[in-house]
C-alpha atoms as a PDB file:
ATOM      1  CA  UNK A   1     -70.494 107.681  55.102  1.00  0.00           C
ATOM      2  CA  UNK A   2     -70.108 108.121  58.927  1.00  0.00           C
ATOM      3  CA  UNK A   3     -73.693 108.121  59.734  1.00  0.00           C
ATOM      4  CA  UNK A   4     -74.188 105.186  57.425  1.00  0.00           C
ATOM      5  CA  UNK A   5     -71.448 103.335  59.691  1.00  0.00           C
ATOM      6  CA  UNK A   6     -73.297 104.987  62.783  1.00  0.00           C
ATOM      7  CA  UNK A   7     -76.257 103.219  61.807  1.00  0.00           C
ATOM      8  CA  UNK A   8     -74.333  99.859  61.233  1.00  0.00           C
ATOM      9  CA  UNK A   9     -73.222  99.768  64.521  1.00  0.00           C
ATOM     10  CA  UNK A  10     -76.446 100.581  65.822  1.00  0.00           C
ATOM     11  CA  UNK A  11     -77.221  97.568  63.963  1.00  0.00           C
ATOM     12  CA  UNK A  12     -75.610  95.277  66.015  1.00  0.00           C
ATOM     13  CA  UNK A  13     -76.547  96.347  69.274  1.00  0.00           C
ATOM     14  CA  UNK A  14     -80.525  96.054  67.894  1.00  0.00           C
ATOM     15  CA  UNK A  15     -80.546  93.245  65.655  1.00  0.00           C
ATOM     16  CA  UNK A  16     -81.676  90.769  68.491  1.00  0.00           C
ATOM     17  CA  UNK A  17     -84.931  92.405  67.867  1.00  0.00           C
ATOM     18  CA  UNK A  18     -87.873  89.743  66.883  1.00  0.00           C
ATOM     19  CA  UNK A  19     -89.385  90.288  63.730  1.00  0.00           C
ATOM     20  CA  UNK A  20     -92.586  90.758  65.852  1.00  0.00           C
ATOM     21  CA  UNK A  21     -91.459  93.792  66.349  1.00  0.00           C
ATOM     22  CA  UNK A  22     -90.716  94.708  63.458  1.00  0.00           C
ATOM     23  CA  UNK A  23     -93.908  94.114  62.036  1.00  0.00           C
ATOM     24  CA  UNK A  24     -95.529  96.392  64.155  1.00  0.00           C
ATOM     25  CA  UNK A  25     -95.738  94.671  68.152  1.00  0.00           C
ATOM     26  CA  UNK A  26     -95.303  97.014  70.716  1.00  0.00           C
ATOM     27  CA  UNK A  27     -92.080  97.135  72.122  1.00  0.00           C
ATOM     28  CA  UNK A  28     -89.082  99.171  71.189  1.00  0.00           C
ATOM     29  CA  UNK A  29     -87.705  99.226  67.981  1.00  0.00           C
ATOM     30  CA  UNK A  30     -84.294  99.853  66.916  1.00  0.00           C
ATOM     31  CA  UNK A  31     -82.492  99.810  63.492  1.00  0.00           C
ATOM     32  CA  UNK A  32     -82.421  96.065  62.671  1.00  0.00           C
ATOM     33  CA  UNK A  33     -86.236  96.055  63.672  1.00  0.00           C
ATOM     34  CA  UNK A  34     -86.947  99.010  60.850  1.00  0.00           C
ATOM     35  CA  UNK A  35     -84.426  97.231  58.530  1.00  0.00           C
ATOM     36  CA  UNK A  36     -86.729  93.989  58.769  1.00  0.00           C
ATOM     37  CA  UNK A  37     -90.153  95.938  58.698  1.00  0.00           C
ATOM     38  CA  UNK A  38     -89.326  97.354  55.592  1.00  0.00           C
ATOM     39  CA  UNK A  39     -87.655  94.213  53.788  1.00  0.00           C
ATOM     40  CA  UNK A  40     -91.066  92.665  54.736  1.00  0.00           C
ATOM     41  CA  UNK A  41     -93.345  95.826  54.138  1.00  0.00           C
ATOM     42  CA  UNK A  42     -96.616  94.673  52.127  1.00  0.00           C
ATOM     43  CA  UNK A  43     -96.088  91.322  52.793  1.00  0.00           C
ATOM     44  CA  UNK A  44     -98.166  89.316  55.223  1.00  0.00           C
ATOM     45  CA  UNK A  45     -96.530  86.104  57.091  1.00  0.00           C
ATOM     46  CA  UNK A  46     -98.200  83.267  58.267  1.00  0.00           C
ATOM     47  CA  UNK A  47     -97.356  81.734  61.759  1.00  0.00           C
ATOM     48  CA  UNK A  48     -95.372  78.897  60.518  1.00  0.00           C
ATOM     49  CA  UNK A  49     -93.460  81.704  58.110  1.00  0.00           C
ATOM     50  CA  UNK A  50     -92.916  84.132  61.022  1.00  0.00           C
ATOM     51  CA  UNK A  51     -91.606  81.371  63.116  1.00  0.00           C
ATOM     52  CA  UNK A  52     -88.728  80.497  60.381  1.00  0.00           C
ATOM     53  CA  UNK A  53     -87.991  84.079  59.873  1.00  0.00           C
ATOM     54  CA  UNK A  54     -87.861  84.919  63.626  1.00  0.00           C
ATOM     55  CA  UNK A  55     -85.711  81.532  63.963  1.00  0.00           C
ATOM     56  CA  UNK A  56     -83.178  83.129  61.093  1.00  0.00           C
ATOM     57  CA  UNK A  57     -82.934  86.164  62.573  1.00  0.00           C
ATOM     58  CA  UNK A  58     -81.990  85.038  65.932  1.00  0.00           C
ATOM     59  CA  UNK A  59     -79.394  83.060  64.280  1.00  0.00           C
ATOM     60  CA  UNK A  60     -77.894  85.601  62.407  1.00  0.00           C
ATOM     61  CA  UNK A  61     -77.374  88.271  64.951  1.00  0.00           C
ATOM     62  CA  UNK A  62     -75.633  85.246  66.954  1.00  0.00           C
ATOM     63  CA  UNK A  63     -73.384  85.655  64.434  1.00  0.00           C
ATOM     64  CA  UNK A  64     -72.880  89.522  64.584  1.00  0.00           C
ATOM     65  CA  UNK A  65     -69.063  90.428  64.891  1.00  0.00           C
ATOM     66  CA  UNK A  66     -68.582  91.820  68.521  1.00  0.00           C
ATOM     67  CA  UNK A  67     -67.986  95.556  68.499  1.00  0.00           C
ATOM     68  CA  UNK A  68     -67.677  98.794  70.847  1.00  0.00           C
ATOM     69  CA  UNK A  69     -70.925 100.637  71.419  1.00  0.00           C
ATOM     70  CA  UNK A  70     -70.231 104.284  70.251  1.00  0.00           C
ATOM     71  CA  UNK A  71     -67.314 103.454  68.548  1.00  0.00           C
ATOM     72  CA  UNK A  72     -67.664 102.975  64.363  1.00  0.00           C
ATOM     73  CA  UNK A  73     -66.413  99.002  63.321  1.00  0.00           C
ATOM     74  CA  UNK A  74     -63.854  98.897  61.475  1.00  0.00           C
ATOM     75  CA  UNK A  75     -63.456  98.241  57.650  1.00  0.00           C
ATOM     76  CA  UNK A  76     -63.159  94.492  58.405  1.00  0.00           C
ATOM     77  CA  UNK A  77     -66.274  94.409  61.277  1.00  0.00           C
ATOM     78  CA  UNK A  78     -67.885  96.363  58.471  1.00  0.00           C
ATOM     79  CA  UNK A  79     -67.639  93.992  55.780  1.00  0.00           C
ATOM     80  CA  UNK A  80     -68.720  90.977  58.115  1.00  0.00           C
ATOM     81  CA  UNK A  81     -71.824  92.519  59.135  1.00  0.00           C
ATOM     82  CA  UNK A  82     -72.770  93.081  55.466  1.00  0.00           C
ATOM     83  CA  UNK A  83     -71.928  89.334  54.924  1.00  0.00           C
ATOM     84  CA  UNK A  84     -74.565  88.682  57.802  1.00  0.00           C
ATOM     85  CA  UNK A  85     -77.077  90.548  56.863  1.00  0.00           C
ATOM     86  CA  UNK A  86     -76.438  89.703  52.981  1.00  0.00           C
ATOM     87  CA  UNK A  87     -77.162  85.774  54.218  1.00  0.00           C
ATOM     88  CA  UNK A  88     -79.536  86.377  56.140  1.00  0.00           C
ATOM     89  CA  UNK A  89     -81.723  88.371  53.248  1.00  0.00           C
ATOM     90  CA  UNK A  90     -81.103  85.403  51.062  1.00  0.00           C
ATOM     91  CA  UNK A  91     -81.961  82.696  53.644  1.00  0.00           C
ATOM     92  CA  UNK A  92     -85.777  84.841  54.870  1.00  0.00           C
ATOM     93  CA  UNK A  93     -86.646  85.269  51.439  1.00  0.00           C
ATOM     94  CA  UNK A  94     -86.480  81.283  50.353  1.00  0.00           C
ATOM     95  CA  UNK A  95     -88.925  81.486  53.746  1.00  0.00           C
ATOM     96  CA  UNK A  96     -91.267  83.125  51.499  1.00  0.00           C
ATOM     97  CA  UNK A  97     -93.561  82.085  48.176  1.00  0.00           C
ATOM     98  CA  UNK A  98     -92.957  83.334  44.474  1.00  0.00           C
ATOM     99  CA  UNK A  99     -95.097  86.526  44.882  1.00  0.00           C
ATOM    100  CA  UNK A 100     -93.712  87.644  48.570  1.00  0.00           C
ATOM    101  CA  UNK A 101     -90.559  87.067  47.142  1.00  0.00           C
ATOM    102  CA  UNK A 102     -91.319  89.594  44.120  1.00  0.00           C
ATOM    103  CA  UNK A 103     -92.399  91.958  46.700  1.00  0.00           C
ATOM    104  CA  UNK A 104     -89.194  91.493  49.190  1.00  0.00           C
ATOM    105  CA  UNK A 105     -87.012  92.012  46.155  1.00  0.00           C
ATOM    106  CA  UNK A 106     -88.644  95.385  45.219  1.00  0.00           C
ATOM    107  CA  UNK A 107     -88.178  96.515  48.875  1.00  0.00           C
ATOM    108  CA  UNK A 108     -84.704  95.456  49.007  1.00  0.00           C
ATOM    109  CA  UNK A 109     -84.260  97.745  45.821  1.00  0.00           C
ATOM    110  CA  UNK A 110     -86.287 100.284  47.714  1.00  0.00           C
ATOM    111  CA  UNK A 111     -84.051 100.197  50.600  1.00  0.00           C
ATOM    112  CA  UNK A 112     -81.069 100.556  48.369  1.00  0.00           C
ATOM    113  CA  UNK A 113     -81.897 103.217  46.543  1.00  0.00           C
ATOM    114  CA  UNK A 114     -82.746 105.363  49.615  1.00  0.00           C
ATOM    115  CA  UNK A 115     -79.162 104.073  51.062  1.00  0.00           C
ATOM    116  CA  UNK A 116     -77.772 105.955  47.287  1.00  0.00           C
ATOM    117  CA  UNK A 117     -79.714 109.354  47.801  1.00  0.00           C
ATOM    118  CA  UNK A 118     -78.301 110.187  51.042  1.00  0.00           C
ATOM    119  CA  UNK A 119     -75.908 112.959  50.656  1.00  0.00           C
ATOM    120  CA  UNK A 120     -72.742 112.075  51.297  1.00  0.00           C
ATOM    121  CA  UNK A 121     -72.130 114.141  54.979  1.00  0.00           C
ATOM    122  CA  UNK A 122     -74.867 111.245  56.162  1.00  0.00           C
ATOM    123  CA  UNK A 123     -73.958 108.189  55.187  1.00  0.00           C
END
């Protein structure tokens, strides 16, 4: 559970990141950068798609609660960034068509699941 929270936080300072990035641009990387690359693994943007998405994401992390770097959020910062990031999901993925969308659904499953099989020491 800590380490999930860990990894939240880390989430905040890095969500800035451009989906550029995510999808492979040099440059660093950081946890909201992996987050995206893997909601968006197997599927393949076009400009005027990347510039919406890009556009939401900025947006969003705008929105970010402010927090402490190396201190965990609390319960309430917590539950606002999963509100952001919840919005955000749904707002990229009307960005896509019917068959990207099939594909960003089964990764958002994917990325759940693996969130479930952590034991619990690293979450």
């Amino acid at each position: 559970m800590r380490l999930r929270l860990a990894v939240l936080t880390s989430a905040l300072v890095l969500l800035g990141s451009s989906v550029a990035l995510a999808q492979g641009a040099p440059g660093p990387g950081g946890f909201a950068a992996r987050r995206m690359q893997r909601l968006l693994t197997g599927i393949t943007l076009t400009p005027e798609q990347q510039t919406k998405v890009d556009s939401i994401t900025a947006r969003y992390a705008a929105q970010m609660p402010a927090f402490t770097p190396g201190q965990m959020p609390d319960s309430a910062t917590r539950a606002k960034m999963r509100d952001v990031y919840q919005k955000q999901d749904a707002e990229i993925r009307t960005v896509l068509t019917a068959d990207q969308q099939k594909t960003f659904d089964t990764n958002v499953e994917q990325m759940r699941a693996r969130m479930g099989q952590r034991p619990p020491g690293n979450r």
